[in-house]
N, C-alpha and C. Protein backbone atom coordinates (compact mmCIF):
# COMPACT_ATOMS: atom_id res chain seq x y z
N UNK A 1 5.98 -17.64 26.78
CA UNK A 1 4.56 -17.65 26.48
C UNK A 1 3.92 -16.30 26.83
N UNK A 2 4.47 -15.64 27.91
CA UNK A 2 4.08 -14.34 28.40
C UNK A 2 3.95 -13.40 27.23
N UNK A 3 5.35 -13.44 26.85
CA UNK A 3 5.56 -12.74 25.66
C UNK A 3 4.91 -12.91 24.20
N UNK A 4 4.28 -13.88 24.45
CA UNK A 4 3.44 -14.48 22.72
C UNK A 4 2.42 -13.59 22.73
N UNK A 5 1.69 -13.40 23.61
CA UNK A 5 0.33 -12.71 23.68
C UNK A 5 0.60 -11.47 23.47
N UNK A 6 1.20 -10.76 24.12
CA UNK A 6 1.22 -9.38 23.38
C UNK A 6 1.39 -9.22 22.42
N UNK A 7 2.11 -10.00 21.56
CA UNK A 7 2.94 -9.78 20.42
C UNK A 7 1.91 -10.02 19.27
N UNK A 8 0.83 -11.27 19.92
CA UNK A 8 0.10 -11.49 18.67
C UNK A 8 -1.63 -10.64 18.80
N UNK A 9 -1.26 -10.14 19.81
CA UNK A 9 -2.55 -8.94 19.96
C UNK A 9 -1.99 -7.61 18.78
N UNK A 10 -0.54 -7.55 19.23
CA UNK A 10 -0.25 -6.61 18.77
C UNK A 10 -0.49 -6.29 16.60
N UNK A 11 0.27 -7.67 16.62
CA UNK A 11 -0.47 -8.41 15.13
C UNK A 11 -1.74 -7.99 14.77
N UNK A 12 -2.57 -8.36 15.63
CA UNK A 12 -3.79 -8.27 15.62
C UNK A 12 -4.22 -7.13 15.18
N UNK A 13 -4.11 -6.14 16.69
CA UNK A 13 -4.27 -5.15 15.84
C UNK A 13 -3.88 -4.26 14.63
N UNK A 14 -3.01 -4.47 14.53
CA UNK A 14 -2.21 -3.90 13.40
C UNK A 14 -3.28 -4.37 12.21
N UNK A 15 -3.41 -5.09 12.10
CA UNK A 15 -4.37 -6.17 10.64
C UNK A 15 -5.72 -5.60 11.10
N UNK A 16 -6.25 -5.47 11.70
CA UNK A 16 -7.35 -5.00 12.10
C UNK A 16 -7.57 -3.23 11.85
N UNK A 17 -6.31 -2.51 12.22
CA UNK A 17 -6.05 -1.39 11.66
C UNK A 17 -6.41 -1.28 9.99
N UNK A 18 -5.36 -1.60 9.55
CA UNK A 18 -5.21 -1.88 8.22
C UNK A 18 -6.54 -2.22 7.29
N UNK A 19 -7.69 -3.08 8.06
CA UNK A 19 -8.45 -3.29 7.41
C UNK A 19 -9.79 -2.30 7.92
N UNK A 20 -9.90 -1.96 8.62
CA UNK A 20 -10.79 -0.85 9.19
C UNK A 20 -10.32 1.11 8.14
N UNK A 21 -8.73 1.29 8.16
CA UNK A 21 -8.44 2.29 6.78
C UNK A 21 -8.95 1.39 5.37
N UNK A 22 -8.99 0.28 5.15
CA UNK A 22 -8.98 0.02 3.78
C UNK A 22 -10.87 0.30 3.78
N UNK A 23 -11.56 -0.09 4.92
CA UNK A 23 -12.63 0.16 4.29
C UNK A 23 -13.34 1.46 4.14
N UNK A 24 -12.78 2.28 4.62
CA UNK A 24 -13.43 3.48 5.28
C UNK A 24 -14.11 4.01 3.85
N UNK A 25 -15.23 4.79 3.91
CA UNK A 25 -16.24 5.36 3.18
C UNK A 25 -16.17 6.73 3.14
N UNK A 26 -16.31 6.76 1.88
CA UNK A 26 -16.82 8.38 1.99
C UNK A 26 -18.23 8.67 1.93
N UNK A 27 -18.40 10.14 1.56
CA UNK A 27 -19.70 10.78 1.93
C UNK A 27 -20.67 10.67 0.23
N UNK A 28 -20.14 9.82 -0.69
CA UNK A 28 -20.82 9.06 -1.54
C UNK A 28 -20.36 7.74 -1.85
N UNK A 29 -20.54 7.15 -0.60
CA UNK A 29 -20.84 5.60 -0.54
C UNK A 29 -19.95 4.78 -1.36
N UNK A 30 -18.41 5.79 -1.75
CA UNK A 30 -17.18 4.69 -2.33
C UNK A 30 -16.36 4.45 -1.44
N UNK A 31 -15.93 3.47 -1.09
CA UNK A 31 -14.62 3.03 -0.61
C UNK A 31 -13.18 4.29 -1.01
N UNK A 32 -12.58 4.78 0.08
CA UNK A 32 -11.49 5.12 -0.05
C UNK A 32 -9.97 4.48 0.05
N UNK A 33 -9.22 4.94 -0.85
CA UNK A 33 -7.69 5.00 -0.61
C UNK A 33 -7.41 6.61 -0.43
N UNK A 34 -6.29 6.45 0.49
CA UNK A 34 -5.63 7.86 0.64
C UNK A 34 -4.55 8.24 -0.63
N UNK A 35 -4.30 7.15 -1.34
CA UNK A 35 -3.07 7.28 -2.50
C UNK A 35 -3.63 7.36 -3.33
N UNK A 36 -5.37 7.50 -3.55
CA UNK A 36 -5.87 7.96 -4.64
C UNK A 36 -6.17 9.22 -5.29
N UNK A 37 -5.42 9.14 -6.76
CA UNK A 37 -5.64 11.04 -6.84
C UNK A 37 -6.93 11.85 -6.71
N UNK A 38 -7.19 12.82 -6.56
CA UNK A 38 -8.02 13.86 -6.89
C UNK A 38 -7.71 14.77 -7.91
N UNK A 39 -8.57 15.07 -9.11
CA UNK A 39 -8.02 15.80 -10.10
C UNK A 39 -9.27 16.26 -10.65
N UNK A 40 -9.15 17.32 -11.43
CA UNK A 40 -10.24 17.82 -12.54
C UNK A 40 -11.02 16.68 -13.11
N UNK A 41 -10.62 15.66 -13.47
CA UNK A 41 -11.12 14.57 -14.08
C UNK A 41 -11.20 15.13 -15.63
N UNK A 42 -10.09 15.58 -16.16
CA UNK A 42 -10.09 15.63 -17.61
C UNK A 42 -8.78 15.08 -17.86
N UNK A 43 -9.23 13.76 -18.43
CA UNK A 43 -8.88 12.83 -18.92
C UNK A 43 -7.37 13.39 -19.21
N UNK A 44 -7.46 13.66 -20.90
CA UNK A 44 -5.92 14.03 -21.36
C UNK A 44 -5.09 14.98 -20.51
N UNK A 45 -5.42 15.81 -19.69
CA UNK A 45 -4.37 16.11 -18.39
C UNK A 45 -4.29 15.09 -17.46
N UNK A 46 -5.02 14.57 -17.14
CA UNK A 46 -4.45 13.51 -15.93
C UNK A 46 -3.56 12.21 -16.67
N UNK A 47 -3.62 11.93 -18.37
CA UNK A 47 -2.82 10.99 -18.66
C UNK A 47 -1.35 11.57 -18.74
N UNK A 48 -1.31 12.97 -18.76
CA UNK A 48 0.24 14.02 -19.03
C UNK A 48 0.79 14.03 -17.70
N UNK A 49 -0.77 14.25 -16.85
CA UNK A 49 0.19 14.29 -15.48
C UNK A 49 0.78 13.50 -14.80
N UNK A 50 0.52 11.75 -14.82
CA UNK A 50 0.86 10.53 -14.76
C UNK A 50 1.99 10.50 -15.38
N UNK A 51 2.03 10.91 -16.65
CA UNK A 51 3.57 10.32 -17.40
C UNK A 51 4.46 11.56 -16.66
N UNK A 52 3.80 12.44 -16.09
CA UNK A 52 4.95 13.78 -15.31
C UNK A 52 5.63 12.96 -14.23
N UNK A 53 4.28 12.31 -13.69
CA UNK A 53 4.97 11.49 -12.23
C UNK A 53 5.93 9.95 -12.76
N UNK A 54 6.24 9.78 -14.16
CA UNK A 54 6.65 8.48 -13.90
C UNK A 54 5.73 7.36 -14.14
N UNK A 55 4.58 7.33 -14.18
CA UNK A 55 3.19 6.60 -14.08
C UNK A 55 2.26 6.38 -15.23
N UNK A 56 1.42 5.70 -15.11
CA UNK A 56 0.25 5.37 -15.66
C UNK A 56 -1.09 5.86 -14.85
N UNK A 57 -2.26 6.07 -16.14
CA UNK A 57 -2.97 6.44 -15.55
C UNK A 57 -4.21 5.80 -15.67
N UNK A 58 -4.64 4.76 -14.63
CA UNK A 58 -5.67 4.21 -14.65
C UNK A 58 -7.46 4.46 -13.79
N UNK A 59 -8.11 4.30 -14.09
CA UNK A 59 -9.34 5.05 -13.60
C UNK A 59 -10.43 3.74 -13.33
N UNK A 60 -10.96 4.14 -11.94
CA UNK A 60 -11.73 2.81 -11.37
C UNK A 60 -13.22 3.28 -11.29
N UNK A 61 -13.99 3.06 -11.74
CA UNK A 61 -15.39 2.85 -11.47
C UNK A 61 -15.95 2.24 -10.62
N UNK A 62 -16.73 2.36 -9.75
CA UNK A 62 -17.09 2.26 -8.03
C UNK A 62 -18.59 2.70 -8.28
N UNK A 63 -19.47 1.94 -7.25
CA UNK A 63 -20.50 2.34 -7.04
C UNK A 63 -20.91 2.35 -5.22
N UNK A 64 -21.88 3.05 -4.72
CA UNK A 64 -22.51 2.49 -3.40
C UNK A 64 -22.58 1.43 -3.32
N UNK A 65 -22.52 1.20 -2.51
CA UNK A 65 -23.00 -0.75 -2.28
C UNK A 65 -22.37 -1.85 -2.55
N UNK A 66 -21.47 -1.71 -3.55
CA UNK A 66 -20.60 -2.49 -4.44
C UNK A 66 -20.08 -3.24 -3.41
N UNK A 67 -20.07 -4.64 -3.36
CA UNK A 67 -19.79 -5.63 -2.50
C UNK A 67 -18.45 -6.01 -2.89
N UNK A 68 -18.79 -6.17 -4.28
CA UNK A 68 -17.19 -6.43 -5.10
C UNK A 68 -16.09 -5.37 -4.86
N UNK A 69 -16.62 -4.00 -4.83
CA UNK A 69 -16.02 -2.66 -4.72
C UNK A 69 -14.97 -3.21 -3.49
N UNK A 70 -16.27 -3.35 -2.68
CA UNK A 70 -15.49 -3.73 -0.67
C UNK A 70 -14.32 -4.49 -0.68
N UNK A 71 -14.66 -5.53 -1.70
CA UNK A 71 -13.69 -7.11 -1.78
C UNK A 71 -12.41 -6.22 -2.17
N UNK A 72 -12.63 -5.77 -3.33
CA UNK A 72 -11.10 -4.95 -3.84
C UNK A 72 -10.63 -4.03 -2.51
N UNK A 73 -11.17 -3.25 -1.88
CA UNK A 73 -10.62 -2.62 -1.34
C UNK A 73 -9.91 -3.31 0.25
N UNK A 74 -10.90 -4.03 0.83
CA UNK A 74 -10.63 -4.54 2.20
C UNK A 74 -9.12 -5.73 1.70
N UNK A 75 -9.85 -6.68 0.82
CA UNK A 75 -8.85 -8.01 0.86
C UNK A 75 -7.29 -7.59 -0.12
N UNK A 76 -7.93 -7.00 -1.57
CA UNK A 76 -6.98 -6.60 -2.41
C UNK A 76 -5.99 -5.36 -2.10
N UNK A 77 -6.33 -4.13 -2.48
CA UNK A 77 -5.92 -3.38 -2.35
C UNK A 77 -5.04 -2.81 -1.04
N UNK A 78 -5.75 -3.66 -0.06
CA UNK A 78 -5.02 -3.31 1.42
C UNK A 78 -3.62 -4.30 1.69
N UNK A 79 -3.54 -5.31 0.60
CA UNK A 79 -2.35 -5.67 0.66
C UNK A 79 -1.27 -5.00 0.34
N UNK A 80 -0.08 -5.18 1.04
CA UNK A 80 0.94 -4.50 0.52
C UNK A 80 1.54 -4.44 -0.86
N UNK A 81 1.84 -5.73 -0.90
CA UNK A 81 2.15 -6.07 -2.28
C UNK A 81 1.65 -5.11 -3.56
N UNK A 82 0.56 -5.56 -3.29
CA UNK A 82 -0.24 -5.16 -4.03
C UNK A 82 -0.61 -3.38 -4.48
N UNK A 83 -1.03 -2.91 -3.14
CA UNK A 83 -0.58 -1.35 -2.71
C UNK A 83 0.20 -0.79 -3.35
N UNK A 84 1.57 -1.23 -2.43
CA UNK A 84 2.71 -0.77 -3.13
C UNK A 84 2.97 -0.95 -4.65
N UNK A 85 2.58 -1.74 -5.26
CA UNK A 85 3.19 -1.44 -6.84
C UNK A 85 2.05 -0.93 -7.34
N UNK A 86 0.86 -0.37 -6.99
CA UNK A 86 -0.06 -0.14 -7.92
C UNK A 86 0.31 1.45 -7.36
N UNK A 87 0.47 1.86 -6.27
CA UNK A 87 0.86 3.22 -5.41
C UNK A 87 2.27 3.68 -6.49
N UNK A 88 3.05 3.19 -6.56
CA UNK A 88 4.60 3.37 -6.81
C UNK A 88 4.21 3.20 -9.08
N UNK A 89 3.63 2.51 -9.12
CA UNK A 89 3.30 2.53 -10.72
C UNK A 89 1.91 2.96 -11.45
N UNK A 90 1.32 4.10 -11.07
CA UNK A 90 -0.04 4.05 -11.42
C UNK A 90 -0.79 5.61 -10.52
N UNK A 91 -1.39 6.56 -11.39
CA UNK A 91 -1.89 7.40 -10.85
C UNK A 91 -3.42 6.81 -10.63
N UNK A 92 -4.24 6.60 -9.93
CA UNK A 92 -5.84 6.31 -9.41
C UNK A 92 -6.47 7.37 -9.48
N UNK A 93 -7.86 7.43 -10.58
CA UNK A 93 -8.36 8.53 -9.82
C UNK A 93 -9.62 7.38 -10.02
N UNK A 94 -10.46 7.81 -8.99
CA UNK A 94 -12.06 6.93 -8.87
C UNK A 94 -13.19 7.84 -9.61
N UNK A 95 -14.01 6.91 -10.23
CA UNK A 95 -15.01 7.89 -10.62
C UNK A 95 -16.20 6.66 -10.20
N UNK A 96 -17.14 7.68 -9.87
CA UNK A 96 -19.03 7.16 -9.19
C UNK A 96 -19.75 6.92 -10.40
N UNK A 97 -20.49 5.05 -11.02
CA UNK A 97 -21.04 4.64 -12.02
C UNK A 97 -22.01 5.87 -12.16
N UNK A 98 -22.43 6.32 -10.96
CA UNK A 98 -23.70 6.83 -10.79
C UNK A 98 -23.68 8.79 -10.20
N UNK A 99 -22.41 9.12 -10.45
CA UNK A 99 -21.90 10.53 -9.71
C UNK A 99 -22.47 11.35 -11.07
N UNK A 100 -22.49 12.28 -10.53
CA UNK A 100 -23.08 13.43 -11.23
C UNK A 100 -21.27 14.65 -11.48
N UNK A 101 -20.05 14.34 -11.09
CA UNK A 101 -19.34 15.29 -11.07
C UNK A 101 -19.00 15.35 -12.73
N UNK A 102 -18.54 16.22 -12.65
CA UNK A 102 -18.55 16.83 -14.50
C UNK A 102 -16.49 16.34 -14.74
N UNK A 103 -16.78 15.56 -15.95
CA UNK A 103 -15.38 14.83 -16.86
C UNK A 103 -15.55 15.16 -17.63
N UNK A 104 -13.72 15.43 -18.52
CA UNK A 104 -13.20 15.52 -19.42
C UNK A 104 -13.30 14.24 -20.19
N UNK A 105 -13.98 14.08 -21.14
CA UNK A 105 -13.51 12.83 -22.30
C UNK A 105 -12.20 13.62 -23.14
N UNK A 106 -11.68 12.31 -23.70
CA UNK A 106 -10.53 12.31 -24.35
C UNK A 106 -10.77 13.14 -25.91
N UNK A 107 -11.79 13.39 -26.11
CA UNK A 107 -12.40 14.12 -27.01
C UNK A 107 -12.96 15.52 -27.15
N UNK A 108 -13.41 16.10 -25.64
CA UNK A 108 -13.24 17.08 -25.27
C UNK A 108 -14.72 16.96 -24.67
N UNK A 109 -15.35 16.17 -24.88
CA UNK A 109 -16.79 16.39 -24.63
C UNK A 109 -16.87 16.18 -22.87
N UNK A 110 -17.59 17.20 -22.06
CA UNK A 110 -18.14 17.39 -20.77
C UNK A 110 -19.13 16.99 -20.91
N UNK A 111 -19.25 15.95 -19.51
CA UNK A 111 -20.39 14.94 -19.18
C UNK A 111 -20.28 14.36 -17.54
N UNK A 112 -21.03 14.05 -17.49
CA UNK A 112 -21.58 13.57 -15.29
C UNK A 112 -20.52 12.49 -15.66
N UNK A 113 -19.91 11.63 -14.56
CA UNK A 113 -19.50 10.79 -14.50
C UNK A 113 -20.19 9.39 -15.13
N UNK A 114 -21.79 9.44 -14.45
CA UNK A 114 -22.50 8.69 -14.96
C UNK A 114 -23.02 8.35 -16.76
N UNK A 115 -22.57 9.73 -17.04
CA UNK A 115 -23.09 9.93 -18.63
C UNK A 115 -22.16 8.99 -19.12
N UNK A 116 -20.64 9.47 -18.40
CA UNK A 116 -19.28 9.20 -18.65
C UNK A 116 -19.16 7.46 -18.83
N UNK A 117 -19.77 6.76 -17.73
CA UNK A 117 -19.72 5.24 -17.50
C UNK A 117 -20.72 4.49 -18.79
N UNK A 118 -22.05 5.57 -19.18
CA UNK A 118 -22.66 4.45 -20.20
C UNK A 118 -22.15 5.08 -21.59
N UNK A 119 -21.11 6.06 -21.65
CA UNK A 119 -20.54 6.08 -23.15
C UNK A 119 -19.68 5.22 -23.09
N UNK A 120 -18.73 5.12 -22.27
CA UNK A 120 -17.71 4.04 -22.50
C UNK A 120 -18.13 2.72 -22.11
N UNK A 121 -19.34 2.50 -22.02
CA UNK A 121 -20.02 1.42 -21.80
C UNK A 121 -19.70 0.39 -20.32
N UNK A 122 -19.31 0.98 -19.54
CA UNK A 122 -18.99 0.47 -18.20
C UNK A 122 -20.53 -0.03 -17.36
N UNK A 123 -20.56 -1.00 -17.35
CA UNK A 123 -21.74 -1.79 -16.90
C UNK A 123 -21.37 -2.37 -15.56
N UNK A 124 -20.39 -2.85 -15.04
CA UNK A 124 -19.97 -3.32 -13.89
C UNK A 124 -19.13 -2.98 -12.31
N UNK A 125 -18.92 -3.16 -11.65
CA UNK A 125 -18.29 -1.95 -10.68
C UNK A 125 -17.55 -3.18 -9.38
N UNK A 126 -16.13 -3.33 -9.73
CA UNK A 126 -15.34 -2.44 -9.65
C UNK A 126 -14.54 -2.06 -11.40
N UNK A 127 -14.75 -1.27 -12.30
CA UNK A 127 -14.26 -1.47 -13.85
C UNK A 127 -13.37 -0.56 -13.59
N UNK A 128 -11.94 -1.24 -14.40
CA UNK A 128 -10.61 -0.37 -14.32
C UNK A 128 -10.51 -0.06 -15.60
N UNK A 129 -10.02 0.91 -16.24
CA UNK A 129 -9.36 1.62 -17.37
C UNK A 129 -7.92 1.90 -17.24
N UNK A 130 -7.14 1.46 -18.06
CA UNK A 130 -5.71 1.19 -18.02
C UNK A 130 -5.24 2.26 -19.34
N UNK A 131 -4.87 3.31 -19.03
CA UNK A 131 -4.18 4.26 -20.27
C UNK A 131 -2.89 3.81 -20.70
N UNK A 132 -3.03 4.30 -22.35
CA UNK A 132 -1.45 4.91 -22.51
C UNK A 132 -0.60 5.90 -21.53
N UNK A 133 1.05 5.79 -22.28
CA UNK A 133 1.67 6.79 -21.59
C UNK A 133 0.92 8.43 -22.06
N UNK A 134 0.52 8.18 -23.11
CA UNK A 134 0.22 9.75 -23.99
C UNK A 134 -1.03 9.00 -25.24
N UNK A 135 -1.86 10.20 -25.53
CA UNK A 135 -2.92 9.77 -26.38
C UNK A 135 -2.95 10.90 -27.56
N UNK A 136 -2.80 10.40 -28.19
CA UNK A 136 -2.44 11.78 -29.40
C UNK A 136 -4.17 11.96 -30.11
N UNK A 137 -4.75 10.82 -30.40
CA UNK A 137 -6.11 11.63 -31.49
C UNK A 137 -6.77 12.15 -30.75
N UNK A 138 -6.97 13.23 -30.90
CA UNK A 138 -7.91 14.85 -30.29
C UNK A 138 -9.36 14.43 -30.28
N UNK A 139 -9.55 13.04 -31.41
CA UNK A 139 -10.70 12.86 -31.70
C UNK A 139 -11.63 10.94 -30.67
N UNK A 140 -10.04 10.69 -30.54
CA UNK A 140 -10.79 9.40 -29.05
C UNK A 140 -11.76 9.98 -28.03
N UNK A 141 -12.19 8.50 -27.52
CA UNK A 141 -12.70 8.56 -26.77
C UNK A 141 -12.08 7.74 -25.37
N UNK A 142 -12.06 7.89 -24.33
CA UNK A 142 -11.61 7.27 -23.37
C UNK A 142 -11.57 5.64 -23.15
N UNK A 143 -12.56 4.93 -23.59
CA UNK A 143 -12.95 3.63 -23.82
C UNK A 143 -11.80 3.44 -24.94
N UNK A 144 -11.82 3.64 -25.94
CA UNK A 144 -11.08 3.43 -27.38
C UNK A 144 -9.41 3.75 -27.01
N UNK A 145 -9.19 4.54 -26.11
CA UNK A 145 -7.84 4.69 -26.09
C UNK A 145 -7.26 3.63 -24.69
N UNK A 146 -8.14 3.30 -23.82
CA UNK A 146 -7.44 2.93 -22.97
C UNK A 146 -7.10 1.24 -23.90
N UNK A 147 -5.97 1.13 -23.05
CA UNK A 147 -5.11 -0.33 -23.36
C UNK A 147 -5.52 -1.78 -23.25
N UNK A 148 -6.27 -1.55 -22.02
CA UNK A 148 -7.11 -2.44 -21.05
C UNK A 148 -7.83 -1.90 -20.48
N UNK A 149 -9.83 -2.58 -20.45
CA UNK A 149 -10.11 -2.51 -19.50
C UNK A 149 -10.55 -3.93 -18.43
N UNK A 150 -10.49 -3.55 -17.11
CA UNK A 150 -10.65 -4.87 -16.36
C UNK A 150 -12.45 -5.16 -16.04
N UNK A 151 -13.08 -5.28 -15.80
CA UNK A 151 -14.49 -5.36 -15.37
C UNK A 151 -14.57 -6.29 -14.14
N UNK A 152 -14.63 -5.99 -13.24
CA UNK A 152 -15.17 -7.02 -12.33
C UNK A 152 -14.13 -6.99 -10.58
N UNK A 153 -13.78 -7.61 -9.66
CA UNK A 153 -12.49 -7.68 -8.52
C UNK A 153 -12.56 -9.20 -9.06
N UNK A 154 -10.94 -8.98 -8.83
CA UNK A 154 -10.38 -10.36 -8.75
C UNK A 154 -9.69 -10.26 -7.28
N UNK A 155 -8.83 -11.86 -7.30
CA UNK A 155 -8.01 -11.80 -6.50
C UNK A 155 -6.92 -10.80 -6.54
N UNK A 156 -6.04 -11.43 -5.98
CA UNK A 156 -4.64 -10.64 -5.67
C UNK A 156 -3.84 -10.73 -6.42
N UNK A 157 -3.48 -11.93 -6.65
CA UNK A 157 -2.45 -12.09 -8.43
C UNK A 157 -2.82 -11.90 -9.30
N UNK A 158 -4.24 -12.02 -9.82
CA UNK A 158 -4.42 -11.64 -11.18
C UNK A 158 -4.61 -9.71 -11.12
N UNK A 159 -5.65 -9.04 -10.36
CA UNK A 159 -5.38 -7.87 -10.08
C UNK A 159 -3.58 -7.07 -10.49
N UNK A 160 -2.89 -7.98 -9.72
CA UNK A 160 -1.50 -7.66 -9.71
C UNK A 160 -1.04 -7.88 -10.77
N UNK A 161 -1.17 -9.05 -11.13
CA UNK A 161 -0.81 -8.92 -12.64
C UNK A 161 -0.60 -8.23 -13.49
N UNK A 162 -2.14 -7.95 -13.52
CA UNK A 162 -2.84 -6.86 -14.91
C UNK A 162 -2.42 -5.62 -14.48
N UNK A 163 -1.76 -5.23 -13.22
CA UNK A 163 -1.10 -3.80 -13.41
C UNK A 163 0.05 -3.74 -13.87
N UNK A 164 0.71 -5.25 -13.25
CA UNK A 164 2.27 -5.61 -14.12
C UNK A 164 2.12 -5.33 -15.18
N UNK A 165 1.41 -6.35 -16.24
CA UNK A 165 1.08 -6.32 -17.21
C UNK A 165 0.71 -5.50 -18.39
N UNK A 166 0.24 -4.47 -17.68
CA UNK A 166 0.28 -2.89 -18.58
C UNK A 166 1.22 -2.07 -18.60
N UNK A 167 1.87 -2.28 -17.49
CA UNK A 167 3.07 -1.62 -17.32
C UNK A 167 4.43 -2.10 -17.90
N UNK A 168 4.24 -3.15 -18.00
CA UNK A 168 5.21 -3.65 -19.01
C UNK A 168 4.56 -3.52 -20.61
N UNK A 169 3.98 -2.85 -20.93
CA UNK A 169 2.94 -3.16 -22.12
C UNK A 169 2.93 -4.78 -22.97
N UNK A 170 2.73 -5.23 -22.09
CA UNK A 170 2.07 -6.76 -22.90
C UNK A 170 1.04 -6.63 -23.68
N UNK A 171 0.45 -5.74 -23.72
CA UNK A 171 -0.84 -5.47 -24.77
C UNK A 171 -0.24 -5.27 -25.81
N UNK A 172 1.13 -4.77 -25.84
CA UNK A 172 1.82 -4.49 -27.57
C UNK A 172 2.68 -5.82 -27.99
N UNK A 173 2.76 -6.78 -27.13
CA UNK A 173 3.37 -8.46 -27.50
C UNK A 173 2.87 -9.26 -28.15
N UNK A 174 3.29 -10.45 -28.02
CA UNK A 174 2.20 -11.76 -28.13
C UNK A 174 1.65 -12.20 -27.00
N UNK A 175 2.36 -12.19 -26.18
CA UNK A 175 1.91 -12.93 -24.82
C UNK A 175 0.43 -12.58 -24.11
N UNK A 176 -0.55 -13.29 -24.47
CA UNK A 176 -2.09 -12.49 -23.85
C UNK A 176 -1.77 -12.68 -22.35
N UNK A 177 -2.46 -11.59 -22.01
CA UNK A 177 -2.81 -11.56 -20.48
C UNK A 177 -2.53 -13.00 -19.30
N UNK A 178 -4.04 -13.79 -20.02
CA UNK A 178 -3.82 -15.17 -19.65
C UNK A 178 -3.08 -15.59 -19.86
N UNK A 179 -2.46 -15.78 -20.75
CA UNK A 179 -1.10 -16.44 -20.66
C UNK A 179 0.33 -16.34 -19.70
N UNK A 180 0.58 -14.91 -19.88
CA UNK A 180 1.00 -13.52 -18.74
C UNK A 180 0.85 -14.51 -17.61
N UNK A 181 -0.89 -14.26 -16.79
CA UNK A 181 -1.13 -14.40 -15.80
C UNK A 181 -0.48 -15.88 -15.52
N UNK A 182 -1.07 -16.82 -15.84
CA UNK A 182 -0.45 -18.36 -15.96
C UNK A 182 1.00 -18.72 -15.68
N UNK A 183 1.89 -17.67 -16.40
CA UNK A 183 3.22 -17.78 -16.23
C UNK A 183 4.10 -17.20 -14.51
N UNK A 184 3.32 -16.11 -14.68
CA UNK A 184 3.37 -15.17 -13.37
C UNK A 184 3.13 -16.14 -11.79
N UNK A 185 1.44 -17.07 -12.15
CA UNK A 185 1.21 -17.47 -11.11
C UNK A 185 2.37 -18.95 -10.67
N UNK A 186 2.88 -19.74 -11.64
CA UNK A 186 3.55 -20.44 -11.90
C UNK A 186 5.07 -20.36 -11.45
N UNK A 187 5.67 -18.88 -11.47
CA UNK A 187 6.62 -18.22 -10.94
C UNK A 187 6.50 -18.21 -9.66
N UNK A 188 5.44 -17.76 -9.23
CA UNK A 188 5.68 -17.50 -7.64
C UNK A 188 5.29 -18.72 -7.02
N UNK A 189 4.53 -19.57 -7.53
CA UNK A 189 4.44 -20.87 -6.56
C UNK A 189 5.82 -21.43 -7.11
N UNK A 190 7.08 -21.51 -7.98
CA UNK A 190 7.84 -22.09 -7.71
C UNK A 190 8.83 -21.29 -6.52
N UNK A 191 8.50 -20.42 -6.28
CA UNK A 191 8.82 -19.23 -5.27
C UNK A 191 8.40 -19.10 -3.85
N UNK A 192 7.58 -19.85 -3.93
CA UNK A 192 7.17 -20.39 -2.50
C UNK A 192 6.42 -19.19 -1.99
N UNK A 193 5.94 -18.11 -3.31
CA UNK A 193 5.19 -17.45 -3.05
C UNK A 193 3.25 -17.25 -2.08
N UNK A 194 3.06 -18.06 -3.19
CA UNK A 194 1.84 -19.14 -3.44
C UNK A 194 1.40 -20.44 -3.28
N UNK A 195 0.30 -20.49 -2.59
CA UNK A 195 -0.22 -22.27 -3.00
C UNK A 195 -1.36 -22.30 -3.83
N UNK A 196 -2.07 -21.46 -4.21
CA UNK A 196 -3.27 -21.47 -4.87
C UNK A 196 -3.55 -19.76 -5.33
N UNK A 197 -4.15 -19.78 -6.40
CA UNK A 197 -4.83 -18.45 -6.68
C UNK A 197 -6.55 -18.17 -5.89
């Protein structure tokens, strides 16, 4: 019994760690990851440089305040599981609904981030954009080329999913998403993964 208590302080903190890095803030009010890229933010280089690394290149929209933002980052993202395959399959770069930093569209046109969120019509926050490996018309737009976009935090399996899910390109199958997801969640509770989504 001596020995229980340390062990589950030690637990403790550890999870307590973990969730104190997942929330940490920066100095415009987004939630950080450390495995998230930093880049020029022009688009068609960061989708070349992703397929350089092996990867996909998906792009998250974040605002201050974003409660949902928090949810993804503290509960979702700080899971391992989860982490790890989105870390290991997927370049991140974040962009601010409301930032003023200057992006590349897939078209060539320079614009604030914010300009950036109401052309591609991004209304919600946490919104993911899921690229191709490569985008060939000179003449897209970032909205139009990506594969998927997500709008909103989910849980943990469906989140997970939908990175599976692009990455396997199920968007070029039959199998919709939901369906995808359904099968996926179904798998791991016979897996003793899961009891509930």
């Amino acid at each position: 019994m001596k020995l229980l208590a340390p062990m589950v302080m030690v637990v403790a903190a550890s999870l307590f760690a973990g969730l104190v890095q997942a929330a940490e803030v920066g100095d415009d009010g987004l939630h950080k990851e450390e495995w998230f890229s930093e880049t020029f933010r022009d688009i068609r280089e960061d989708v070349a440089a992703a397929k350089a690394e092996g990867k996909r290149l998906a792009i998250i929209f974040e605002q201050r305040g974003c409660i949902y933002c928090k949810k993804l980052h503290e509960v979702v993202l700080s899971d391992p599981e989860v982490r790890d395959y989105i870390r290991d399959h997927y370049m991140i770069v974040q962009y601010n609904m409301f930032g003023d930093v200057e992006v590349t569209d897939l078209d060539g046109e320079q614009l604030s981030e914010k300009s950036a969120a109401r052309k591609w019509r991004v209304v919600y926050t946490p919104t993911i954009l899921f690229f191709p490996e490569e985008v060939a018309d000179e003449k897209t737009t970032a909205d139009r080329a990506a594969v998927e976009i997500m709008p909103g935090a989910f849980g943990k399996w469906t989140t997970l999913n939908m990175f599976k899910w692009v990455v396997e390109k199920g968007y070029e199958g039959e199998e919709h998403f939901q369906k995808y997801h359904a099968r996926k969640i179904e798998e791991a509770r016979k897996e003793g993964k899961i009891l509930s989504e």
